[in-house]
PDB file of N, CA and C in Angstrom:
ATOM      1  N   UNK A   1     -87.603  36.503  48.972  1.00  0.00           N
ATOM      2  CA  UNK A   1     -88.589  37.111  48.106  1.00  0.00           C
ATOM      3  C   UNK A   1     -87.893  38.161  47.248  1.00  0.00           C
ATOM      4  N   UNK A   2     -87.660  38.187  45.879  1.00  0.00           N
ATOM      5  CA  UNK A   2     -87.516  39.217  44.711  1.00  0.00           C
ATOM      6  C   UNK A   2     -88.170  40.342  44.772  1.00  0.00           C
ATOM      7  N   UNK A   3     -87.281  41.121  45.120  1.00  0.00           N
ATOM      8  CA  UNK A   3     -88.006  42.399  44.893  1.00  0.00           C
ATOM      9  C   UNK A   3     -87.664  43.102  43.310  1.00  0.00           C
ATOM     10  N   UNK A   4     -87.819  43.633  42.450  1.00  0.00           N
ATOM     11  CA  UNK A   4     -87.552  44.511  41.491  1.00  0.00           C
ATOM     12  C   UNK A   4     -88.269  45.734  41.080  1.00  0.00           C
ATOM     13  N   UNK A   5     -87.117  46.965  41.211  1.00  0.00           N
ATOM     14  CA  UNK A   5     -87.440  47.656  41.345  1.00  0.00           C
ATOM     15  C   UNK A   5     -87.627  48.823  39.226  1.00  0.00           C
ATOM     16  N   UNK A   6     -88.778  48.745  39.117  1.00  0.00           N
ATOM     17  CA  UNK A   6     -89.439  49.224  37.762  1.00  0.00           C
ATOM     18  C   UNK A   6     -89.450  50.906  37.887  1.00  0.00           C
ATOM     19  N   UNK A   7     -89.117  51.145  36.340  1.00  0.00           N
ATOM     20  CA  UNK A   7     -89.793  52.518  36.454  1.00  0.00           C
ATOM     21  C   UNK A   7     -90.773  52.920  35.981  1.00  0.00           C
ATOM     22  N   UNK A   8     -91.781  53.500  36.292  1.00  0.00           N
ATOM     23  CA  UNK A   8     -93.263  53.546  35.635  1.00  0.00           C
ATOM     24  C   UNK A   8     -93.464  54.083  34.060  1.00  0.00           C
ATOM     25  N   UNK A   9     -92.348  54.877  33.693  1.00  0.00           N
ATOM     26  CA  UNK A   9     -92.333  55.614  32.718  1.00  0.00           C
ATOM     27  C   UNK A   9     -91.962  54.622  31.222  1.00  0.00           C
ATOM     28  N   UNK A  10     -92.954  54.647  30.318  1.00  0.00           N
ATOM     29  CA  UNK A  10     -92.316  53.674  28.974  1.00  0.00           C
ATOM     30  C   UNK A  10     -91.146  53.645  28.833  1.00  0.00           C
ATOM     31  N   UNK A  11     -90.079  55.096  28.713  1.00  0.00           N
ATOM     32  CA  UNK A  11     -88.833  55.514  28.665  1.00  0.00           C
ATOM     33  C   UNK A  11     -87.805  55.681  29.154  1.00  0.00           C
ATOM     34  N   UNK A  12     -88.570  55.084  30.750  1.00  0.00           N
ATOM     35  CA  UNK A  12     -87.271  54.851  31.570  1.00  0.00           C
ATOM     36  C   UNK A  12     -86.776  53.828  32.234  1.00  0.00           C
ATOM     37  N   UNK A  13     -85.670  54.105  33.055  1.00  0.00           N
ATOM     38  CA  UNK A  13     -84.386  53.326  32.935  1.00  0.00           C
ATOM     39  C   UNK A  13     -84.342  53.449  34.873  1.00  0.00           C
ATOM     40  N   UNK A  14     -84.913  52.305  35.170  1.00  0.00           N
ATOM     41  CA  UNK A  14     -84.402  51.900  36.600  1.00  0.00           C
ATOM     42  C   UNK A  14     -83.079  51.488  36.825  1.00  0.00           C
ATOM     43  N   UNK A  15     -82.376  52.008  38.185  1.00  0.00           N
ATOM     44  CA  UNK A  15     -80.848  52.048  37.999  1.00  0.00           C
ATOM     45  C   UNK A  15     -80.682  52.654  39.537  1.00  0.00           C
ATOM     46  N   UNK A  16     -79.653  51.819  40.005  1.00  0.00           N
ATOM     47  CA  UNK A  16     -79.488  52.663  41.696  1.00  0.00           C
ATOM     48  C   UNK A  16     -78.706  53.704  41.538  1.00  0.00           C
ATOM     49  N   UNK A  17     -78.789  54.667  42.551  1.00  0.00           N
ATOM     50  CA  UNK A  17     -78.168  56.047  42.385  1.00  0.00           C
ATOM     51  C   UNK A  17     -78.932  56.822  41.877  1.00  0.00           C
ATOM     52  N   UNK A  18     -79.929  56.889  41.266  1.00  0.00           N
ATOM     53  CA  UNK A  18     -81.118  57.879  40.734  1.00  0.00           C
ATOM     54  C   UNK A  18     -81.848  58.815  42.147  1.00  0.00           C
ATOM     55  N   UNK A  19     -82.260  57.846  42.666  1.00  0.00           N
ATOM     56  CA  UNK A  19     -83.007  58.393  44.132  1.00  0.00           C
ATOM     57  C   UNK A  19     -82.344  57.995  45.423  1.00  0.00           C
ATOM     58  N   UNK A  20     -82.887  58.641  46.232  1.00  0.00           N
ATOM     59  CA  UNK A  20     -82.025  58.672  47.338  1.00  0.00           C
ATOM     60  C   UNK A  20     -82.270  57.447  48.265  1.00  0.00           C
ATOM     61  N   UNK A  21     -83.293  56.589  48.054  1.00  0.00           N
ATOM     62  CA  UNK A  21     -83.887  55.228  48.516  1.00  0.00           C
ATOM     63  C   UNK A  21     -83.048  54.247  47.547  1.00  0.00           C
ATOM     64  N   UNK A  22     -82.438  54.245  46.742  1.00  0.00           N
ATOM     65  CA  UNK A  22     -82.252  53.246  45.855  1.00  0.00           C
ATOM     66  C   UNK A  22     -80.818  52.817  46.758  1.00  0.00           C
ATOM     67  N   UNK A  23     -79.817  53.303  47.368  1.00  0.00           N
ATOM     68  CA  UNK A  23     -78.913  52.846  47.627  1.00  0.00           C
ATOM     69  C   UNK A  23     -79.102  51.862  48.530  1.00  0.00           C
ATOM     70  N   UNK A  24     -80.484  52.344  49.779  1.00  0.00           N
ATOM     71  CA  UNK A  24     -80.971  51.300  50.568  1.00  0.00           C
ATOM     72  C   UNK A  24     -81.051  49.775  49.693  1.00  0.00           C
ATOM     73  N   UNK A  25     -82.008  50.132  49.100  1.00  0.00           N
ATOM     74  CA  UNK A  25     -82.868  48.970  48.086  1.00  0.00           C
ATOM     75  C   UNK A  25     -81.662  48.471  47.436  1.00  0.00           C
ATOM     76  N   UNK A  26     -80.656  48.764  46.738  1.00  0.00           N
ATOM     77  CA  UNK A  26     -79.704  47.895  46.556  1.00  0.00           C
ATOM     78  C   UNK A  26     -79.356  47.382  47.621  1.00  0.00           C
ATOM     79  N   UNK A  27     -78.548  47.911  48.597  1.00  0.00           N
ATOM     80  CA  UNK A  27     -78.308  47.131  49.399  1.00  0.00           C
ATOM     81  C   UNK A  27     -78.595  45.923  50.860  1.00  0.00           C
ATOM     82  N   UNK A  28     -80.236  45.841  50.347  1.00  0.00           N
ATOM     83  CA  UNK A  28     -80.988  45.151  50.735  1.00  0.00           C
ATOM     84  C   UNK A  28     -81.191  44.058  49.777  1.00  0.00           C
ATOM     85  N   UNK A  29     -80.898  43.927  48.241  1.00  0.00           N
ATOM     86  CA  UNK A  29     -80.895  42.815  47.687  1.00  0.00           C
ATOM     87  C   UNK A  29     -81.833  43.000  46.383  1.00  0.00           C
ATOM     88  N   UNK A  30     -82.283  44.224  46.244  1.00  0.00           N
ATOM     89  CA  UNK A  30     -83.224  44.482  44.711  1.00  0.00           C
ATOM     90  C   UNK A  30     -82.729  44.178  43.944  1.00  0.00           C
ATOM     91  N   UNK A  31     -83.429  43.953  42.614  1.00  0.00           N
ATOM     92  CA  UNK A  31     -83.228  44.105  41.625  1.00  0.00           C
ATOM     93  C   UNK A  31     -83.684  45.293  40.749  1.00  0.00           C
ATOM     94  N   UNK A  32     -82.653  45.613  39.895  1.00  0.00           N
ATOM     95  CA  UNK A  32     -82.943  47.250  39.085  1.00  0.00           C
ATOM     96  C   UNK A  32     -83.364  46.579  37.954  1.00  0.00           C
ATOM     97  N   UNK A  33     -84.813  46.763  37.280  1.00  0.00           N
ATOM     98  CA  UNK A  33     -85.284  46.354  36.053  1.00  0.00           C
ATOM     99  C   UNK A  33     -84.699  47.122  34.662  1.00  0.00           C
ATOM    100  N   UNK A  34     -84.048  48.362  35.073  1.00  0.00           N
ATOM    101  CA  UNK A  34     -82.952  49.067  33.839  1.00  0.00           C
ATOM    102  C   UNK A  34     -84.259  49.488  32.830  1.00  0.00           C
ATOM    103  N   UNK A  35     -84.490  48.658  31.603  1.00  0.00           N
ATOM    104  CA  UNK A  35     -85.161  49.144  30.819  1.00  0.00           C
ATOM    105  C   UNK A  35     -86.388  48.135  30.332  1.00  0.00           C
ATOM    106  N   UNK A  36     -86.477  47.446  31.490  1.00  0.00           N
ATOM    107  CA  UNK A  36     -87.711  46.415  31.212  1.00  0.00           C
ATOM    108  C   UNK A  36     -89.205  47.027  31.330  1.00  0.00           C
ATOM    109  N   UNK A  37     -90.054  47.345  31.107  1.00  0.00           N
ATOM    110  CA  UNK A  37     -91.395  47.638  31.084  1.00  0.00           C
ATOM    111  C   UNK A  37     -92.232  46.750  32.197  1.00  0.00           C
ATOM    112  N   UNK A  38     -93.226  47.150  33.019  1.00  0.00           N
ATOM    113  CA  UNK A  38     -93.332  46.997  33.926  1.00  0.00           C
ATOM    114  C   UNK A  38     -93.843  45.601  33.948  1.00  0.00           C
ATOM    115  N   UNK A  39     -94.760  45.159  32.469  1.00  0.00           N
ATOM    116  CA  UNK A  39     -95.166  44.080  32.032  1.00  0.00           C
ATOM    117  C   UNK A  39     -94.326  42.902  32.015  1.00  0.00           C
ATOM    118  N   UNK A  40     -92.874  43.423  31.221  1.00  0.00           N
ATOM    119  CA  UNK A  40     -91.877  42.386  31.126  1.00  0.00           C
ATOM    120  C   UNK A  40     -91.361  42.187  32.265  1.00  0.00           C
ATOM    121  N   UNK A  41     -91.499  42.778  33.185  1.00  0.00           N
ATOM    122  CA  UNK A  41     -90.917  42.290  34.486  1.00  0.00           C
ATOM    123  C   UNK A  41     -91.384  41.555  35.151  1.00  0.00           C
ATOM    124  N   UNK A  42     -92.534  41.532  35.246  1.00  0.00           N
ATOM    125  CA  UNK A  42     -93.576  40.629  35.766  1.00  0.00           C
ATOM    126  C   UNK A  42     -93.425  39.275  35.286  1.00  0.00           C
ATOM    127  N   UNK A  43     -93.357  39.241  34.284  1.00  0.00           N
ATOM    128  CA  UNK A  43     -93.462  38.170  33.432  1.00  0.00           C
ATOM    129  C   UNK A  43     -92.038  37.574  33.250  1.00  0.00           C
ATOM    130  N   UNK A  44     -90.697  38.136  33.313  1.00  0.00           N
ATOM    131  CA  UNK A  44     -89.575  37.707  33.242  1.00  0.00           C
ATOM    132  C   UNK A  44     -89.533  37.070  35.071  1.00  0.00           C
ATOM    133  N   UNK A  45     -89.595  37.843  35.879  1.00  0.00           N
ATOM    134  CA  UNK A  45     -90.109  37.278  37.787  1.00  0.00           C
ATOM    135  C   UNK A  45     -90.523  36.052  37.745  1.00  0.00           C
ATOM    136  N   UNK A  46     -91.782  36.081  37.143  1.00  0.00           N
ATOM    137  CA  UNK A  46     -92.549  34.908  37.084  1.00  0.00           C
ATOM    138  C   UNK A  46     -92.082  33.631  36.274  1.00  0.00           C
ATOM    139  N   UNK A  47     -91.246  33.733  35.381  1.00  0.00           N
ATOM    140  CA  UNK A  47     -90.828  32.454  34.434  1.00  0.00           C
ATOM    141  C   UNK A  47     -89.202  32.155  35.220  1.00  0.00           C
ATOM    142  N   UNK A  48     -88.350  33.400  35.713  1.00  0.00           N
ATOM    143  CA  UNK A  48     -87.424  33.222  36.971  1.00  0.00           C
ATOM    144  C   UNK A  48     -87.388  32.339  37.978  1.00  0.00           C
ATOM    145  N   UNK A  49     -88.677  32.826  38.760  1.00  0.00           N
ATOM    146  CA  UNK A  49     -88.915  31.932  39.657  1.00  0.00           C
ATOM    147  C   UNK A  49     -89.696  30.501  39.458  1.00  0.00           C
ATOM    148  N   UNK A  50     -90.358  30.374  38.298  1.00  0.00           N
ATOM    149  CA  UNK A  50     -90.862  28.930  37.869  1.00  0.00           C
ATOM    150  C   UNK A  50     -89.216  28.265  37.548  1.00  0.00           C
ATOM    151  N   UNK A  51     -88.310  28.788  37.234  1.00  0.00           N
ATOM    152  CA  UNK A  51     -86.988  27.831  36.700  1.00  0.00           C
ATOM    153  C   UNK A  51     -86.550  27.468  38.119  1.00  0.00           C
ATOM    154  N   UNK A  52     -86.913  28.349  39.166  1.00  0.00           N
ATOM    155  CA  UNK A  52     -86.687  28.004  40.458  1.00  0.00           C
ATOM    156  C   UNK A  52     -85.209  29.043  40.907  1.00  0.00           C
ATOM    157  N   UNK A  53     -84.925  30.250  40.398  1.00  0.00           N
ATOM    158  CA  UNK A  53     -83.797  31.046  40.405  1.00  0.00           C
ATOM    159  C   UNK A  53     -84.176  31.704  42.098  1.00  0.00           C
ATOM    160  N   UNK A  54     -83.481  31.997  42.524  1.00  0.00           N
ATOM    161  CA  UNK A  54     -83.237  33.079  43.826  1.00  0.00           C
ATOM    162  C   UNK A  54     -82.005  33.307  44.345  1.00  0.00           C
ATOM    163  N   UNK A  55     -82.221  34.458  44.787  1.00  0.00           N
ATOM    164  CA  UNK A  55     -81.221  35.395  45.108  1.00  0.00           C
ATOM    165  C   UNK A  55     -80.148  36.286  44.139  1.00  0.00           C
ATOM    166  N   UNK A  56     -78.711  35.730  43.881  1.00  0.00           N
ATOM    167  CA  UNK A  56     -77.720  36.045  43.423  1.00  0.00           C
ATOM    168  C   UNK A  56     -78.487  36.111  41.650  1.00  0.00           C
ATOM    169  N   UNK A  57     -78.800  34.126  41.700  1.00  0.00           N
ATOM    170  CA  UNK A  57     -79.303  33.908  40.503  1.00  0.00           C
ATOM    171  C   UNK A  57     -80.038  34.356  39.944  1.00  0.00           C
ATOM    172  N   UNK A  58     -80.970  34.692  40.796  1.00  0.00           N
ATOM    173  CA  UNK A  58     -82.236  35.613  40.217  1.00  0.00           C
ATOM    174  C   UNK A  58     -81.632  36.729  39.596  1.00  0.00           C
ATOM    175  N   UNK A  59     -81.186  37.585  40.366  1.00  0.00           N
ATOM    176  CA  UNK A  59     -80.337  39.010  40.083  1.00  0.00           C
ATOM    177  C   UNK A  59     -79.775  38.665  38.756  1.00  0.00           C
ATOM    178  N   UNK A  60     -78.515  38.318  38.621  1.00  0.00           N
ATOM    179  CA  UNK A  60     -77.534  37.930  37.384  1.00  0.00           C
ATOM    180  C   UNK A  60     -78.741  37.494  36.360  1.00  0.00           C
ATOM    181  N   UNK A  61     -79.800  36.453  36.367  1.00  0.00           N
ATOM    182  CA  UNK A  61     -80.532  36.073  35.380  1.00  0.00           C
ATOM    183  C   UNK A  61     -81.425  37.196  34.685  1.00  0.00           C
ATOM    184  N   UNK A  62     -82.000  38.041  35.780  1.00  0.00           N
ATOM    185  CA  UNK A  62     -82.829  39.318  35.293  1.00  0.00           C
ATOM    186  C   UNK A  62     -82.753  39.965  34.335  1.00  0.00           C
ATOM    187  N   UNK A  63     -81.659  40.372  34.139  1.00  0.00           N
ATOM    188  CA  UNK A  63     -81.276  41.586  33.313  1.00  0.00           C
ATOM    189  C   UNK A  63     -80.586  40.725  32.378  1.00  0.00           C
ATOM    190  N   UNK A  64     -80.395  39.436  32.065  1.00  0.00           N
ATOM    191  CA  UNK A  64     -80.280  38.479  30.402  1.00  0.00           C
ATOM    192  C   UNK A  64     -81.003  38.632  29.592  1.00  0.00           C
ATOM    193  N   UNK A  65     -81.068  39.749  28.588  1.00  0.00           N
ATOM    194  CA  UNK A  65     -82.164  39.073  27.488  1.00  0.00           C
ATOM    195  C   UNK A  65     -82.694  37.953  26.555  1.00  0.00           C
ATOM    196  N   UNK A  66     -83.436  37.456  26.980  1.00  0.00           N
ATOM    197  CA  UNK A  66     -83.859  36.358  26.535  1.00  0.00           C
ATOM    198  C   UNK A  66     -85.085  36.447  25.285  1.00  0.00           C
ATOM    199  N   UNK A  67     -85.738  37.551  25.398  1.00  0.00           N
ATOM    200  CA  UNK A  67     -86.746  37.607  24.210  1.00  0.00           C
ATOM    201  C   UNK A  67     -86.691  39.493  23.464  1.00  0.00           C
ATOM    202  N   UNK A  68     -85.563  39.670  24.228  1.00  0.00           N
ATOM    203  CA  UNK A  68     -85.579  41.571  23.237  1.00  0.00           C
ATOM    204  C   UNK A  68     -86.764  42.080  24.561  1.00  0.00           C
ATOM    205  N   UNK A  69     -86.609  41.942  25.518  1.00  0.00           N
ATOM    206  CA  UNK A  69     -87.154  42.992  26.841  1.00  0.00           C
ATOM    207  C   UNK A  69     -86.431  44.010  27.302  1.00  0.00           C
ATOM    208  N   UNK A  70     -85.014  43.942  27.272  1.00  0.00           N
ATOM    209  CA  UNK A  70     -84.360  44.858  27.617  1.00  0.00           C
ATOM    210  C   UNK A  70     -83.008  44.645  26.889  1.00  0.00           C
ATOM    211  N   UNK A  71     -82.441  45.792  26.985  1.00  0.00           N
ATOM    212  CA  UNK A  71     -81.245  46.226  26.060  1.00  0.00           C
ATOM    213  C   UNK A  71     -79.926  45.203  26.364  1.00  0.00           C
ATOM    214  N   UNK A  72     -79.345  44.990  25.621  1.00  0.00           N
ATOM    215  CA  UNK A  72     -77.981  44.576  25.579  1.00  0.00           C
ATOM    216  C   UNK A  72     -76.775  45.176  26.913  1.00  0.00           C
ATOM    217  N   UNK A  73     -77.423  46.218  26.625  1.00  0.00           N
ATOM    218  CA  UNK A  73     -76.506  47.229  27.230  1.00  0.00           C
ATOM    219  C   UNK A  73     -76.668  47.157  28.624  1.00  0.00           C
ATOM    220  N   UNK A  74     -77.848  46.575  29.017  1.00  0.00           N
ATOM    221  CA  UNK A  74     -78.291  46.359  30.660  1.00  0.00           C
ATOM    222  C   UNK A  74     -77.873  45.578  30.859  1.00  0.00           C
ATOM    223  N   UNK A  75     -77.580  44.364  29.999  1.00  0.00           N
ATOM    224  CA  UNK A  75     -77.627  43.040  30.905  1.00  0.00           C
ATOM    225  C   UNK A  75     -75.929  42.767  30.646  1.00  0.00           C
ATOM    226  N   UNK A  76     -75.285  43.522  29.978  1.00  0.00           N
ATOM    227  CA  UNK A  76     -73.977  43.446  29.994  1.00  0.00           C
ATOM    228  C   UNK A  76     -73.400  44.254  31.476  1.00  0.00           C
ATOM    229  N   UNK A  77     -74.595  45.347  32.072  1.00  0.00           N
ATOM    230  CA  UNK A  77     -74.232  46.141  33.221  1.00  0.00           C
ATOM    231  C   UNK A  77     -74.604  45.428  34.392  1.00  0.00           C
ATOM    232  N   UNK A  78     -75.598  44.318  33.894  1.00  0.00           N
ATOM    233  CA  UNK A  78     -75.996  43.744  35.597  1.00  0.00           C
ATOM    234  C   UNK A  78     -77.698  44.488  35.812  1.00  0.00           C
ATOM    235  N   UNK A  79     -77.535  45.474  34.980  1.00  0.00           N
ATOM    236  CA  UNK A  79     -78.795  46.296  34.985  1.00  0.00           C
ATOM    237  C   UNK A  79     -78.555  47.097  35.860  1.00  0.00           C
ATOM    238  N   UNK A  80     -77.385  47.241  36.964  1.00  0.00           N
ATOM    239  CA  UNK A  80     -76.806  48.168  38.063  1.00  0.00           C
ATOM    240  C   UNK A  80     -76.740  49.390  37.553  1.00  0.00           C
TER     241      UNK A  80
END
């Protein structure tokens, strides 16, 4: 099961190392949504897992922009 982890704020930028839970949550297998909006995440999850992606794939696929959801700059980082 995909977890991804969003930040509530229009302006921000989910990313491990911020909070002190996130190192867990990475290393349990999250995904950091970086600068996706909570909407696009949902909706990027959902068309993910219809292609049938999990795990690794899921992860690496997430943070690809595919329609201008999130920055260049994330998905060149992994969104890490």
């Amino acid at each position: 099961m995909p977890v991804v982890i969003v930040s509530q704020s229009r302006t921000g930028y989910a990313r491990p190392g911020r909070y002190r839970g996130s190192a867990a949550a990475q290393e349990a297998g999250a995904t950091f949504a970086g600068d996706h909006t909570v909407e696009a995440a949902i909706v990027k999850s959902m068309w993910l897992l219809g292609q049938g992606a999990k795990g690794d794939e899921f992860r690496r696929r997430f943070n690809i922009p595919i329609a201008g959801e999130c920055t260049q700059r994330n998905a060149d980082s992994g969104g890490d």
